[in-house]
Every structure is written in structure tokens, then in C-alpha cells.
Protein backbone atom coordinates (compact mmCIF):
# COMPACT_ATOMS: atom_id res chain seq x y z
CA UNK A 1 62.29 38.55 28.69
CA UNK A 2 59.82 37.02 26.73
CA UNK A 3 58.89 37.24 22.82
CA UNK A 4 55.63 38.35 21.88
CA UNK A 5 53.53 35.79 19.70
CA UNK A 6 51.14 37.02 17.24
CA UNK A 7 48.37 34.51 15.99
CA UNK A 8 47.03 35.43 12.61
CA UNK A 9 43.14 33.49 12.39
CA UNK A 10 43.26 32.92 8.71
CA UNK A 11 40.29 33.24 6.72
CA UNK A 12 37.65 30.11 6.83
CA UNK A 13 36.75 28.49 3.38
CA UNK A 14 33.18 27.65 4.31
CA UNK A 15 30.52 30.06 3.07
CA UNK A 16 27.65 28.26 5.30
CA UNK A 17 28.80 26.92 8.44
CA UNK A 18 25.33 25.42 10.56
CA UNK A 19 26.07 23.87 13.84
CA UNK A 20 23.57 22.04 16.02
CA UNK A 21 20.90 24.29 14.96
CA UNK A 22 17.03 23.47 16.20
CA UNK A 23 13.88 24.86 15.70
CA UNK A 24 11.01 24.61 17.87
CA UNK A 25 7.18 25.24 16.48
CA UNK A 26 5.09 24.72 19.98
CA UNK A 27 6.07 20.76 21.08
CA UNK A 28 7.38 20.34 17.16
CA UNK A 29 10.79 20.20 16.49
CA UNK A 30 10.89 21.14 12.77
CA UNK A 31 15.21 20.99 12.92
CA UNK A 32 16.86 18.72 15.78
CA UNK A 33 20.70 19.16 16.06
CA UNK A 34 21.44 19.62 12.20
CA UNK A 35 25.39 20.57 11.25
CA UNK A 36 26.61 20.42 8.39
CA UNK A 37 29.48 22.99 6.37
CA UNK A 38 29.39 24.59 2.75
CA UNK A 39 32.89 25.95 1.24
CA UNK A 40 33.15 28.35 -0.95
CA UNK A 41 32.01 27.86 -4.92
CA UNK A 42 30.14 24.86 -4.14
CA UNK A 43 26.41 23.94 -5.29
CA UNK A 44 24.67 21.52 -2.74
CA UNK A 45 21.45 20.07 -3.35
CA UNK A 46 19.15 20.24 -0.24
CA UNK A 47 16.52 17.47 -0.02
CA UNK A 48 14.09 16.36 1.55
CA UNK A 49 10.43 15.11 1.62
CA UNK A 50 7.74 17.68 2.26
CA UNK A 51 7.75 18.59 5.82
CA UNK A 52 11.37 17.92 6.40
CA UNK A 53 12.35 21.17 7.62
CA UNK A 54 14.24 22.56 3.95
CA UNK A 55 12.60 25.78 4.14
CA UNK A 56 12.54 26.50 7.46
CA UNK A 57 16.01 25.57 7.32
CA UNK A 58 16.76 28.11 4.42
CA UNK A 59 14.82 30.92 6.37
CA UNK A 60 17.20 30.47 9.23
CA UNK A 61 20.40 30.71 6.65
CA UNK A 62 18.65 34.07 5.64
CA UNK A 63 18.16 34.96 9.13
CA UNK A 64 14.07 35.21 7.89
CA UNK A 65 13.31 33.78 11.19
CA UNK A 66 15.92 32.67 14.13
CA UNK A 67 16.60 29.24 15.03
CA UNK A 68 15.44 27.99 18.60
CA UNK A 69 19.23 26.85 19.05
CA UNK A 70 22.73 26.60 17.48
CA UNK A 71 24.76 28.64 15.17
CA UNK A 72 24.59 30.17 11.76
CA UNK A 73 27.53 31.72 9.91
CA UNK A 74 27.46 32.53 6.01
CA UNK A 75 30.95 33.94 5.14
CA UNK A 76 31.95 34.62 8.67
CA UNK A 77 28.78 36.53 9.80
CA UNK A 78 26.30 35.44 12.16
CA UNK A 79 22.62 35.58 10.87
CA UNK A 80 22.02 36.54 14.46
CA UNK A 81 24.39 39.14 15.54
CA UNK A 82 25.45 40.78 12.38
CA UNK A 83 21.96 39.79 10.39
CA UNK A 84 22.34 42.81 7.90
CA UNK A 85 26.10 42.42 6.84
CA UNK A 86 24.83 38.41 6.24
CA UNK A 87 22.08 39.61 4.01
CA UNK A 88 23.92 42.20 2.16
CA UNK A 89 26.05 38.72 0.54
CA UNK A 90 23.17 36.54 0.05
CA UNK A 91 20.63 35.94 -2.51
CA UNK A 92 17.45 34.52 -1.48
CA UNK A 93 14.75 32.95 -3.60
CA UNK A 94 12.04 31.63 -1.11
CA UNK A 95 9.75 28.81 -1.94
CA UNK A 96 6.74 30.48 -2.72
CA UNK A 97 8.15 33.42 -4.64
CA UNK A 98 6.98 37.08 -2.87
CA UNK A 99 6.30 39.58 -5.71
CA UNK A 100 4.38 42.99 -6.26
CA UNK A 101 2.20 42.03 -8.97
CA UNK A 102 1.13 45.32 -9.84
CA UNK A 103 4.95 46.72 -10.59
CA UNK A 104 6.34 45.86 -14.05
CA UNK A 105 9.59 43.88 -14.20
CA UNK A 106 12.19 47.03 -14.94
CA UNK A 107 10.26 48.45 -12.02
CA UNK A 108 10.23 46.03 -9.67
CA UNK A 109 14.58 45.15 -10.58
CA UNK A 110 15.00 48.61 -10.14
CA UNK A 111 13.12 48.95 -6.80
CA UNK A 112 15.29 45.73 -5.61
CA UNK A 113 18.29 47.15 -6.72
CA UNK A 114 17.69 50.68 -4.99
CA UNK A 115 17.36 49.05 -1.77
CA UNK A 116 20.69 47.49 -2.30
CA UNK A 117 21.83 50.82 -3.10
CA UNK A 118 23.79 49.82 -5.83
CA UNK A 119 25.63 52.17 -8.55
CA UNK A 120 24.66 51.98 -12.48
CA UNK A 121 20.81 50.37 -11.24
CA UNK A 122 19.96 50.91 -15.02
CA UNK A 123 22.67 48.83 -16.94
CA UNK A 124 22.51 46.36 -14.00
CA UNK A 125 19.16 45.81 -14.51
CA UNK A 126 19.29 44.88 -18.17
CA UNK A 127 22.09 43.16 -17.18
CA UNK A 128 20.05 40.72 -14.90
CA UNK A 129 16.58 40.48 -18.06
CA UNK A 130 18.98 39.64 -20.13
CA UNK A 131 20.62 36.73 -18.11
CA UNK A 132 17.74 35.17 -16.60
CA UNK A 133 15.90 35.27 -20.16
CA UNK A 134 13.31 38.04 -19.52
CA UNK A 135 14.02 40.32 -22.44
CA UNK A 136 10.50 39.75 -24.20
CA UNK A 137 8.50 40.13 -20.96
CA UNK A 138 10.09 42.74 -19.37
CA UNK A 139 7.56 45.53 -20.53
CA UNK A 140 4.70 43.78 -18.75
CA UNK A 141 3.28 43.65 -15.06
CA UNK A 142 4.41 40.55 -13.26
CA UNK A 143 0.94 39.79 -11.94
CA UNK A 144 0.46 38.94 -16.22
CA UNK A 145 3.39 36.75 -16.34
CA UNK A 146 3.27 32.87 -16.42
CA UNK A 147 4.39 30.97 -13.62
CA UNK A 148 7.68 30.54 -15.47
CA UNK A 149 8.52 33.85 -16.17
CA UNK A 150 7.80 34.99 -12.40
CA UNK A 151 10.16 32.55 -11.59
CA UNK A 152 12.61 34.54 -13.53
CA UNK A 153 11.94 37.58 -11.83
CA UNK A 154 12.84 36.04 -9.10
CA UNK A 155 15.89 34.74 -9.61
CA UNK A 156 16.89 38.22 -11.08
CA UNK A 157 15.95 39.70 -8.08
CA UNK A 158 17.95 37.19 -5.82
CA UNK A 159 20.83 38.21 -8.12
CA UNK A 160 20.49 41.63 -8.60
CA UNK A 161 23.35 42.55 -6.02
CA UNK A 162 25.71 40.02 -6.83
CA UNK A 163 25.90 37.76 -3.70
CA UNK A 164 28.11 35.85 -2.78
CA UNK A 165 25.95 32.88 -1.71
CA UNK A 166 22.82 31.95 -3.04
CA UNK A 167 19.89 30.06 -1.28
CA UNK A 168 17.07 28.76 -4.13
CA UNK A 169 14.02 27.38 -2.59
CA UNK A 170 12.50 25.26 -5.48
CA UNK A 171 13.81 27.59 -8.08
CA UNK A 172 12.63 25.63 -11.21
CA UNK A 173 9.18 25.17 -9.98
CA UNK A 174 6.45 25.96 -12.78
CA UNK A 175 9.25 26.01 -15.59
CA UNK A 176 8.41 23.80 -18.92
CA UNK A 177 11.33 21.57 -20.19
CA UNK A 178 12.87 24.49 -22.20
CA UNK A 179 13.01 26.33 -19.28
CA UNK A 180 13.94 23.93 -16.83
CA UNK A 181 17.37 23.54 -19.40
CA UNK A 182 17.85 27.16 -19.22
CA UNK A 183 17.49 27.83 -15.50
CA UNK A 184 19.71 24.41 -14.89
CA UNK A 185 22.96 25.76 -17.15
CA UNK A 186 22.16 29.46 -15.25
CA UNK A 187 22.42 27.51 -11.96
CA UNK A 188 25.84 26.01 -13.17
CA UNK A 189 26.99 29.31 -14.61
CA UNK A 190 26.52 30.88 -11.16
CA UNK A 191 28.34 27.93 -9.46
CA UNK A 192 31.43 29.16 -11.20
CA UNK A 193 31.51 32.23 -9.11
CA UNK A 194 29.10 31.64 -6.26
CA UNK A 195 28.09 28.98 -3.13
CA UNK A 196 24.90 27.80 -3.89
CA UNK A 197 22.47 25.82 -1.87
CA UNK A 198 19.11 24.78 -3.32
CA UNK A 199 15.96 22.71 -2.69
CA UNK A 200 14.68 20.54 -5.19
CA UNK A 201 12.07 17.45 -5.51
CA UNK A 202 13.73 16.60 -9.04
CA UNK A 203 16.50 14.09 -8.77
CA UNK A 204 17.67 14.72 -12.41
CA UNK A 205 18.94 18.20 -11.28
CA UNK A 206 20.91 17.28 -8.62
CA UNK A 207 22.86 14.38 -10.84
CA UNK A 208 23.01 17.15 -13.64
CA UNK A 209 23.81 20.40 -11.17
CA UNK A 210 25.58 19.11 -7.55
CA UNK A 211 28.24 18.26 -6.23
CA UNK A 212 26.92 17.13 -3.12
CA UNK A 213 23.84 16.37 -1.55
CA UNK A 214 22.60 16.96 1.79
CA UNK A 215 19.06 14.72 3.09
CA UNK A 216 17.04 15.82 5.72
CA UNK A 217 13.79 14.03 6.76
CA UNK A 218 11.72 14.94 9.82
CA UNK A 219 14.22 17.71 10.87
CA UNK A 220 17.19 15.42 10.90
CA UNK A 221 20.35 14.79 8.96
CA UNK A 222 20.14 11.98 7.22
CA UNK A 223 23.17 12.09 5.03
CA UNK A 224 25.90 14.46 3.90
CA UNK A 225 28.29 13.44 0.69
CA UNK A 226 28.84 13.77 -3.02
CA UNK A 227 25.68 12.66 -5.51
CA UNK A 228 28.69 9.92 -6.75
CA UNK A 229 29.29 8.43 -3.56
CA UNK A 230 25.36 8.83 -2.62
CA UNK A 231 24.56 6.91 -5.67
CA UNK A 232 26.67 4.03 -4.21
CA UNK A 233 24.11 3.68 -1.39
CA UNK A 234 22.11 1.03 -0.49
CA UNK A 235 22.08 -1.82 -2.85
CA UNK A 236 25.69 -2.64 -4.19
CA UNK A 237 27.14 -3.06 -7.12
CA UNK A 238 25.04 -4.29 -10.09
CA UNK A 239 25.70 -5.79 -13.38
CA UNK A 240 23.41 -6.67 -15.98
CA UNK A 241 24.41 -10.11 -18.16
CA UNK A 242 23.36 -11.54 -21.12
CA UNK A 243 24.31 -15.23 -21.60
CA UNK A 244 23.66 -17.89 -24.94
CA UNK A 245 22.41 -20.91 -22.59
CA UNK A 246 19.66 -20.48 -20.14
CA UNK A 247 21.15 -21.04 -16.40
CA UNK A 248 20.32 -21.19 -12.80
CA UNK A 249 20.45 -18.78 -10.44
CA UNK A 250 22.53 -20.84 -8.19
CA UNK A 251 25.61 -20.83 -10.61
CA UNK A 252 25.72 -16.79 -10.02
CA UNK A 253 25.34 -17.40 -6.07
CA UNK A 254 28.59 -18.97 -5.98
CA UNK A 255 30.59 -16.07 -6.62
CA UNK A 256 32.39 -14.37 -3.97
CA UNK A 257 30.27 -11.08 -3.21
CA UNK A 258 27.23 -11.68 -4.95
CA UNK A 259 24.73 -10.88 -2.62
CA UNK A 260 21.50 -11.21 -4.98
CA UNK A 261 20.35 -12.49 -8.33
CA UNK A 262 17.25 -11.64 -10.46
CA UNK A 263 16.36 -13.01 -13.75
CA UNK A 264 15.30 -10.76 -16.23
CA UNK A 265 15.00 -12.52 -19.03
CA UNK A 266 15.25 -16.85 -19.79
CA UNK A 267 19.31 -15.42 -20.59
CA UNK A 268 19.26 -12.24 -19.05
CA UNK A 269 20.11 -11.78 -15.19
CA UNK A 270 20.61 -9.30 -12.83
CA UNK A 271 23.41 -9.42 -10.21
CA UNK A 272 23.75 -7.51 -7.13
CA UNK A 273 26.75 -8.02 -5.16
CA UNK A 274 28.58 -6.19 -1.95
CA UNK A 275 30.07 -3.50 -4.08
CA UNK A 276 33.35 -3.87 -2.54
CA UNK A 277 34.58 -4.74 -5.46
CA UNK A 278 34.21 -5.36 -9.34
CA UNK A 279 32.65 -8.67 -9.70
CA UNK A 280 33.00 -8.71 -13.74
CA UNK A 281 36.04 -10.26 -14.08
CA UNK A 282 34.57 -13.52 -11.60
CA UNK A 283 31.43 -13.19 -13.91
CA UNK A 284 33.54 -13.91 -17.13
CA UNK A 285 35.86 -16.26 -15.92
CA UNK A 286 33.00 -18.48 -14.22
CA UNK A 287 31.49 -18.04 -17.97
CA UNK A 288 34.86 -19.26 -19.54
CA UNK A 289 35.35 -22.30 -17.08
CA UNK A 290 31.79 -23.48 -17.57
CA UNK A 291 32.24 -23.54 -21.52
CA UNK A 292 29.14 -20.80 -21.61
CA UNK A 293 29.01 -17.90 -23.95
CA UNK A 294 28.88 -13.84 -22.50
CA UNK A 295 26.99 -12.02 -24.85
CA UNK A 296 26.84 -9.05 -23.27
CA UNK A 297 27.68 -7.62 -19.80
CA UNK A 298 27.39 -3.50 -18.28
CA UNK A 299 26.91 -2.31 -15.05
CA UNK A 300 23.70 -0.78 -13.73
CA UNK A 301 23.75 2.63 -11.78
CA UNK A 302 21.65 3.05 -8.43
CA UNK A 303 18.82 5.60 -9.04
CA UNK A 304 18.80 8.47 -6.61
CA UNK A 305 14.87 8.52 -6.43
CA UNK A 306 15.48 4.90 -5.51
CA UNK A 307 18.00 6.12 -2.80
CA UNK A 308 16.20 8.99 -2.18
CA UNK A 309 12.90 6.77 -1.05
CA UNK A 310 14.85 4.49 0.97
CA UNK A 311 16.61 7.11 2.84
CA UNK A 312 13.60 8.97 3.89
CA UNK A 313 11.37 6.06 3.86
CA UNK A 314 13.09 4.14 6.98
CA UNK A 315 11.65 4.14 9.72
């Protein structure tokens, strides 16, 4: 006699899971074999030059239009088979942001939330002005709104039924620098709770908002990983010196790791080495030995519109 085995599947931690997922336009691929996996409270930055396939991407997440091939899951649904329970958890701001300009914004947040069905519309509507910053335009008719402000409406209507994943196509586009701040620490407030995934062109949001950062560039993965490793990429390890006796480049050359040297200045230089591993301590103690004064020494970070461009630029 045998004992029975029960196997409990526990619960994944991924809110996006995307596996080998294509899509076709006529002989175009616009997505070729892109995976990649989102867990739970996360907020990913998803880049990419124009063209690269981020919004058709996000319209697949959405299940706006199917991919060609692979798989989509967003909290353990299928965007394919069980398309409505997927969209009943997600929030979707698209790129070029769909609104009835005619309604006025209570209007309109009430109309999104009635087709959520959701309980107290009223109080969760104020609830939404209030957090996105509409309060003094709320009285008005979208079509009169700034660019800005529609962008707001927006977002409150991607949040209106509290998802549980968010997908933000360009969501700061049109803001001013005010409201760029204001939409950023929303963004971050959300992340608390939430798994969001949003495209940007601004590199300064993705060091100040992600985690991570995922690249795409002719409807391939280029790269996958955290903005602090991605800002590793590429170049190496620099420091920035300041010296009191004008030297050559070849005394820098000769320490182990340096892999480039740039003068910046008759006593100011610019060293690159193999960033595998801090080259400081060699810098000073070459200094020392030689009987030549540091004045002043700090490392310099790798850009990511510098990493961006040369991870998108390659052919």
C-alpha cells in the first residue's frame, strides 16, 4: 500500500512573467524571442530607442493586441486565455494618452470607475484628483486642459481601480519641471505598494525612480539588471586626479589595470582602468614613491545616456 503525495504549487513572486514572446507586423519582427521576469513591488524602467518595440511590447502585457508567439502572465493570468481577470489588476497608461475630450474630469473618473464597477465611485474619485494633483482643474473639460494636466487624468484613470501592476507608457511626457518632480515621487509612492513597469526617454528618472532597467533595441533584449550594475557598463572604472607637477601620461600607464589615460588639464588627468578593482590606492602610492604631490583625487560615475547610446548604438 502506497501513501498518497500531495504537491502544493506555491504562489509565484513575479507579477510579469514574458517568455520568448514575438511579434510579427507583415515580414517585420517588431519583438524577436524577448523574456524577461518582474516580481512583485518592483519598478523597472523599460527603454529603448524609438522603434524598439516598448509599446508594442506594453500592448501585449495589456493584452491590447496578442503577440505572434510566446507567453504572457501578469500575476498568474494569461493575457491570452484569461485576458479579463489580467486586466481587472492592471493599470494601463498608453503612450499617446486616449481621452474623451468633451467629458469633464469628475465625469470622465467616474465613467472609468463605473466600468470597474467599483463601490464608493464618489469618494474614490476625489480620492484619485487629489493624489495625482488635479484638484484646481477638475471642474473643467479635458479637451481645455494642458498637456500636463491630461497627463494627470490619465494616470488617475490608470489608478482608479487600484491595480496591482501598473504599465506607464511615457507617463511624464508634456510635464514642466514642477511636474515632472511631482509625478516622479507619485511613481515612487506607488512602488511601495505596486509592480510597475514604465517607458521613458529620460535617463534622470530611471537613476532617480528604478531599480532595474530593461534595454530593448530593434525588438531584442539587449540587457536586463539593476541601474547600479548597468552604470558599471562599458568603460571601467574612472578616477579623476589632480596633481602639483605636470606629468606624462606614460607614468599612469604603468599601473596595473589602467586601461586609458586622458589629460584634462596641464595637472589634471583622467584615468580609466578595468574596473576590477579600485585603482586609488596604486594612484597614491605611485604619487608617494615618485616624491609628487595628490591634490585631489574622486571617482567619476558612467552616465547612463552614455551607456544608453552605446548599447543601442552597436551594431
Amino acid at each position: 500500500m502506497y501513501a498518497s503525495v500531495t504537491f502544493v504549487l506555491l504562489p509565484s513572486n513575479m507579477s510579469i512573467i514574458v517568455k520568448n514572446v514575438c511579434k510579427q507586423y507583415g515580414s517585420q519582427w517588431a519583438l524577436d524571442d524577448v523574456s524577461f521576469e518582474i516580481p512583485k513591488g518592483q519598478i523597472v524602467g523599460f527603454l529603448g530607442p524609438n522603434g524598439a518595440g516598448k509599446s508594442t511590447m506594453m500592448k501585449i502585457i495589456t493584452s491590447f493586441i496578442p503577440a505572434t508567439k510566446g507567453v504572457v502572465e501578469v500575476n498568474g493570468f494569461d493575457v491570452t486565455t484569461k485576458s479579463m481577470e489580467a486586466r481587472r489588476i492592471i493599470g494601463y497608461l498608453p503612450e499617446h494618452n486616449p481621452l474623451y475630450l468633451e467629458m469633464y474630469v469628475r465625469e470622465y473618473l467616474t465613467f472609468m470607475a463605473g466600468i470597474y464597477k467599483m463601490d464608493q465611485v464618489k469618494s474614490r474619485v476625489e480620492n484619485m484628483i487629489e493624489r495625482v494633483g488635479l484638484g484646481i482643474e477638475a471642474h473643467k473639460k479635458i479637451g481645455t486642459l494642458s498637456k500636463g494636466y491630461r497627463q494627470r487624468v490619465g494616470l488617475a484613470q490608470a489608478l482608479i481601480h487600484d491595480p496591482q501592476v501598473l504599465i506607464l507608457d511615457e507617463p511624464t511626457s508634456g510635464l514642466d519641471p514642477n511636474q515632472l518632480i511631482e509625478i516622479r515621487s507619485l511613481i515612487q509612492d506607488m512602488g511601495k505598494e505596486k509592480t510597475v513597469m514604465f517607458s521613458t526617454h529620460i535617463m534622470q528618472e530611471v537613476e532617480a525612480i528604478c531599480s532595474r532597467a530593461i534595454i530593448i533595441n530593434k525588438g531584442k533584449l539587449i540587457t536586463d539588471q539593476s541601474t547600479s550594475e548597468l552604470k558599471k557598463w562599458g568603460s571601467g572604472s574612472i578616477v579623476l586626479v589632480e596633481v602639483g607637477d605636470e606629468i606624462s601620461s606614460g607614468f599612469w600607464k604603468s599601473i596595473d589595470g589602467v586601461i586609458a589615460v586622458k589629460m584634462l588639464a596641464p595637472k589634471q588627468w583622467e584615468i580609466t582602468s578595468d574596473g576590477l578593482r579600485d585603482i586609488r590606492r596604486d594612484i597614491s602610492d605611485k604619487l608617494s614613491k615618485a616624491g609628487l604631490v595628490l591634490l585631489a583625487m574622486s571617482t567619476k560615475e558612467n552616465r547612463l545616456e552614455d551607456i544608453f547610446k552605446d548599447l543601442t548604438q552597436k551594431k
